[in-house]
N, C-alpha and C. Protein backbone atom coordinates (compact mmCIF):
# COMPACT_ATOMS: atom_id res chain seq x y z
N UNK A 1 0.84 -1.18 0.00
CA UNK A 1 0.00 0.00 0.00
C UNK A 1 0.89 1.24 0.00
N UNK A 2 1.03 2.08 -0.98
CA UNK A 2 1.60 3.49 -1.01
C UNK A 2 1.06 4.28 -0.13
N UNK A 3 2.07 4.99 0.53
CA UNK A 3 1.77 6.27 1.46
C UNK A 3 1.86 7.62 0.67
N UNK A 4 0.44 7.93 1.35
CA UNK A 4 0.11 9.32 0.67
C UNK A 4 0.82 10.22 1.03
N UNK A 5 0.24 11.42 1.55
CA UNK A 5 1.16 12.58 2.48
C UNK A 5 1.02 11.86 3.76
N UNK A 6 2.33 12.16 4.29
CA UNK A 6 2.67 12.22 6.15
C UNK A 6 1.68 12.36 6.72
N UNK A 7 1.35 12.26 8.00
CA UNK A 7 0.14 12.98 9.18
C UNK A 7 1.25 14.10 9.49
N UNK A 8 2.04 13.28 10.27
CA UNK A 8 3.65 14.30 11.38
C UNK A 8 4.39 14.79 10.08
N UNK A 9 4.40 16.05 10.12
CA UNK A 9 5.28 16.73 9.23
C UNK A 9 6.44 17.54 10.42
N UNK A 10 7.62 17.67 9.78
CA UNK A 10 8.78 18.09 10.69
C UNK A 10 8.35 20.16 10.05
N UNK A 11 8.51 20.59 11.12
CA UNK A 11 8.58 22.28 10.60
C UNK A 11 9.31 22.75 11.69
N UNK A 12 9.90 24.24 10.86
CA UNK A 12 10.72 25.10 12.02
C UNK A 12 10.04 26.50 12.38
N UNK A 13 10.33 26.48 13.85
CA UNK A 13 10.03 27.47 14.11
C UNK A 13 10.93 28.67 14.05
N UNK A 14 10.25 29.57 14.07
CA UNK A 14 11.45 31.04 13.97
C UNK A 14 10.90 32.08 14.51
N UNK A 15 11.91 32.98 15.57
CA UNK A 15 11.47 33.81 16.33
C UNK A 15 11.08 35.04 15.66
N UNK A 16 9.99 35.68 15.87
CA UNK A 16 9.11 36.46 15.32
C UNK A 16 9.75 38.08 15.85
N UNK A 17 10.51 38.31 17.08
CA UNK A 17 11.12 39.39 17.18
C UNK A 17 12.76 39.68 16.42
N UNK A 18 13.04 38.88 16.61
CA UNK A 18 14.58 38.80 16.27
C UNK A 18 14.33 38.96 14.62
N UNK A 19 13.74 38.50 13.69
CA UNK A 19 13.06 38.69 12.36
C UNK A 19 13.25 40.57 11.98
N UNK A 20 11.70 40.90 12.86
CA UNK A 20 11.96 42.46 12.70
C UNK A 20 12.66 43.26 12.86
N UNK A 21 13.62 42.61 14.11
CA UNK A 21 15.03 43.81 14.51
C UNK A 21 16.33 43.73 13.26
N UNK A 22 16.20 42.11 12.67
CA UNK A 22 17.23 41.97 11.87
C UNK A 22 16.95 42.88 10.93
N UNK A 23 16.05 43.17 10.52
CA UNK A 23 15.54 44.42 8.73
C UNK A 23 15.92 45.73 9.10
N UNK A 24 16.03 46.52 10.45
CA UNK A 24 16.43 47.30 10.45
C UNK A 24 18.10 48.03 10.68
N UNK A 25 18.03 49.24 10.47
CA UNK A 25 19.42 49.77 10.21
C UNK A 25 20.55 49.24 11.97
N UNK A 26 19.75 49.42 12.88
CA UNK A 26 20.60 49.22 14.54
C UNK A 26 20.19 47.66 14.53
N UNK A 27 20.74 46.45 14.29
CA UNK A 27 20.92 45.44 14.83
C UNK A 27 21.22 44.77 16.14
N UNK A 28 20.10 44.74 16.90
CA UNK A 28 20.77 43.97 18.59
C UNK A 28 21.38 42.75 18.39
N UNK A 29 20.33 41.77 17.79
CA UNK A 29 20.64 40.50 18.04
C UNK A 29 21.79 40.02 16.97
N UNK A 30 22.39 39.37 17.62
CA UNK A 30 23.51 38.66 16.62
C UNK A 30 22.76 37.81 15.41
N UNK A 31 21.88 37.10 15.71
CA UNK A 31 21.43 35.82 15.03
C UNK A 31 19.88 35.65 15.43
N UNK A 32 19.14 35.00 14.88
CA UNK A 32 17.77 34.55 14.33
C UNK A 32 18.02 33.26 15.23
N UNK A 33 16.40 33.57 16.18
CA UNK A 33 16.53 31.89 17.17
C UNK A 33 15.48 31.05 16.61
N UNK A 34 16.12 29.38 15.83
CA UNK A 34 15.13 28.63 15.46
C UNK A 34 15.33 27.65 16.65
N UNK A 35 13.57 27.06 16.40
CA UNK A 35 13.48 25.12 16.97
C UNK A 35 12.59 24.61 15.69
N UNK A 36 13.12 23.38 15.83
CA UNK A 36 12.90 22.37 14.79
C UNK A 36 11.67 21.59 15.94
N UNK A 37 10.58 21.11 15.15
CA UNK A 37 9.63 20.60 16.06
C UNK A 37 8.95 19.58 14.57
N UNK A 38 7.81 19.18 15.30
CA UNK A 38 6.42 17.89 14.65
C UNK A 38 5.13 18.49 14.55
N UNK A 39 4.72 18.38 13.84
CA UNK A 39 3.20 18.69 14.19
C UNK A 39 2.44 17.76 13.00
N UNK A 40 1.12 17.54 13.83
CA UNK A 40 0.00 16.56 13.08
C UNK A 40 -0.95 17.57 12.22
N UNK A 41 -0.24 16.80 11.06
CA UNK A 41 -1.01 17.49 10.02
C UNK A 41 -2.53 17.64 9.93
N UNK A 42 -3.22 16.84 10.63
CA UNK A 42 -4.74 16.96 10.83
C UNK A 42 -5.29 17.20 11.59
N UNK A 43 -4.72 17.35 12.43
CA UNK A 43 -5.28 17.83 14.13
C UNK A 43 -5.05 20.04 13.67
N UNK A 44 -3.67 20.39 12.84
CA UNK A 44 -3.10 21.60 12.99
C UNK A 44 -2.63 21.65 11.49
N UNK A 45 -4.22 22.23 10.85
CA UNK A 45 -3.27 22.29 9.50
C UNK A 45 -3.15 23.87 9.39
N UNK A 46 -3.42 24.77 10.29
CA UNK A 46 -3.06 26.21 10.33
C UNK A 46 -1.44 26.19 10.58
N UNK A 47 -0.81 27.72 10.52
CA UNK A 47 0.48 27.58 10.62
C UNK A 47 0.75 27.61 12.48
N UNK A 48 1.63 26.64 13.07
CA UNK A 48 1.96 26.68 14.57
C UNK A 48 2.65 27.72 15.00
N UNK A 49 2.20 28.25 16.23
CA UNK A 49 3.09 29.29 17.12
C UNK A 49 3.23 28.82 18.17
N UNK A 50 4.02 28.88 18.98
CA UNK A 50 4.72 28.59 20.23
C UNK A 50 5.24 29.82 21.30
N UNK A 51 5.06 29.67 22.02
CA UNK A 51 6.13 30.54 22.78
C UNK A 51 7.60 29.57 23.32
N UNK A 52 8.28 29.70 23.03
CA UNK A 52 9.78 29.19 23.33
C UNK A 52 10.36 30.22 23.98
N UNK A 53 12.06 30.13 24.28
CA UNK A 53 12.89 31.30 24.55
C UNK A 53 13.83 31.31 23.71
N UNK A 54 14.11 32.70 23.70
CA UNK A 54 15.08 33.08 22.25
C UNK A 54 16.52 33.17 22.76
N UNK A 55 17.58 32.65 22.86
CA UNK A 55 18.70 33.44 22.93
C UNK A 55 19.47 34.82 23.19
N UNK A 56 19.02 35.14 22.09
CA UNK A 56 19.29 36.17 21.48
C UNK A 56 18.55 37.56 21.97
N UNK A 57 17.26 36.89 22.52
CA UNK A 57 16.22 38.66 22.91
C UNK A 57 16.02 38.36 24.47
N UNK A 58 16.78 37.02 24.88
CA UNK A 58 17.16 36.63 26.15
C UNK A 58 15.78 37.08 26.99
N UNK A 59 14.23 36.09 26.50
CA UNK A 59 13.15 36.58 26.77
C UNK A 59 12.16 35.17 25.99
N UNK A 60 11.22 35.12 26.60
CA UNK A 60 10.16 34.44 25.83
C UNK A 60 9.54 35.02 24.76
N UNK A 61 9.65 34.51 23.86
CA UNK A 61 9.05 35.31 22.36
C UNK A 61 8.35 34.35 21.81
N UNK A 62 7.32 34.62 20.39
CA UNK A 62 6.34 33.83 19.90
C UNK A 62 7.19 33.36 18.74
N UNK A 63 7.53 32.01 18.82
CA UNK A 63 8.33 31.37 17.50
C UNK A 63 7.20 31.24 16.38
N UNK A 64 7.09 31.47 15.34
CA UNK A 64 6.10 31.47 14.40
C UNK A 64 6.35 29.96 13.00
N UNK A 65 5.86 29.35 12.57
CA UNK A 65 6.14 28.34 11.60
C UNK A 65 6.76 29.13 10.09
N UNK A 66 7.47 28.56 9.60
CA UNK A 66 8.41 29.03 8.44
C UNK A 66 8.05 28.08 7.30
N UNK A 67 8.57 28.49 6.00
CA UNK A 67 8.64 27.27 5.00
C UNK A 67 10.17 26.71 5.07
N UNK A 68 10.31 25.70 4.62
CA UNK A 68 11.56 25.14 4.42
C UNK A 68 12.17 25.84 3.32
């Protein structure tokens, strides 16, 4: 039997502050904070947000889902 699409798809998250500070001219953060995570494609077929902690903004921030 061939498998269709996945259920568990692998996606990354990416911090949603560190993003906007990088576009502008004064740069704080050194670097962009990702996590690599799972999610069930049928339970969450909207895009996932999380709150994680960033490194970098040394703070809880909303990691937002990315494309590969």
């Amino acid at each position: 039997m061939a498998k269709g699409k996945e259920v568990r798809v692998t996606v990354i998250l990416e911090c949603t502050d560190c993003v906007r500070k990088g576009k502008g001219v004064n740069k704080e953060s050194t670097g962009i904070s990702r996590y690599i995570t799972q999610k069930n494609r049928h339970n969450t077929p909207s895009r996932l947000e999380l709150k994680k902690f960033c490194p970098y903004c040394y703070k809880h921030t909303i990691h937002g889902e990315i494309k590969k």
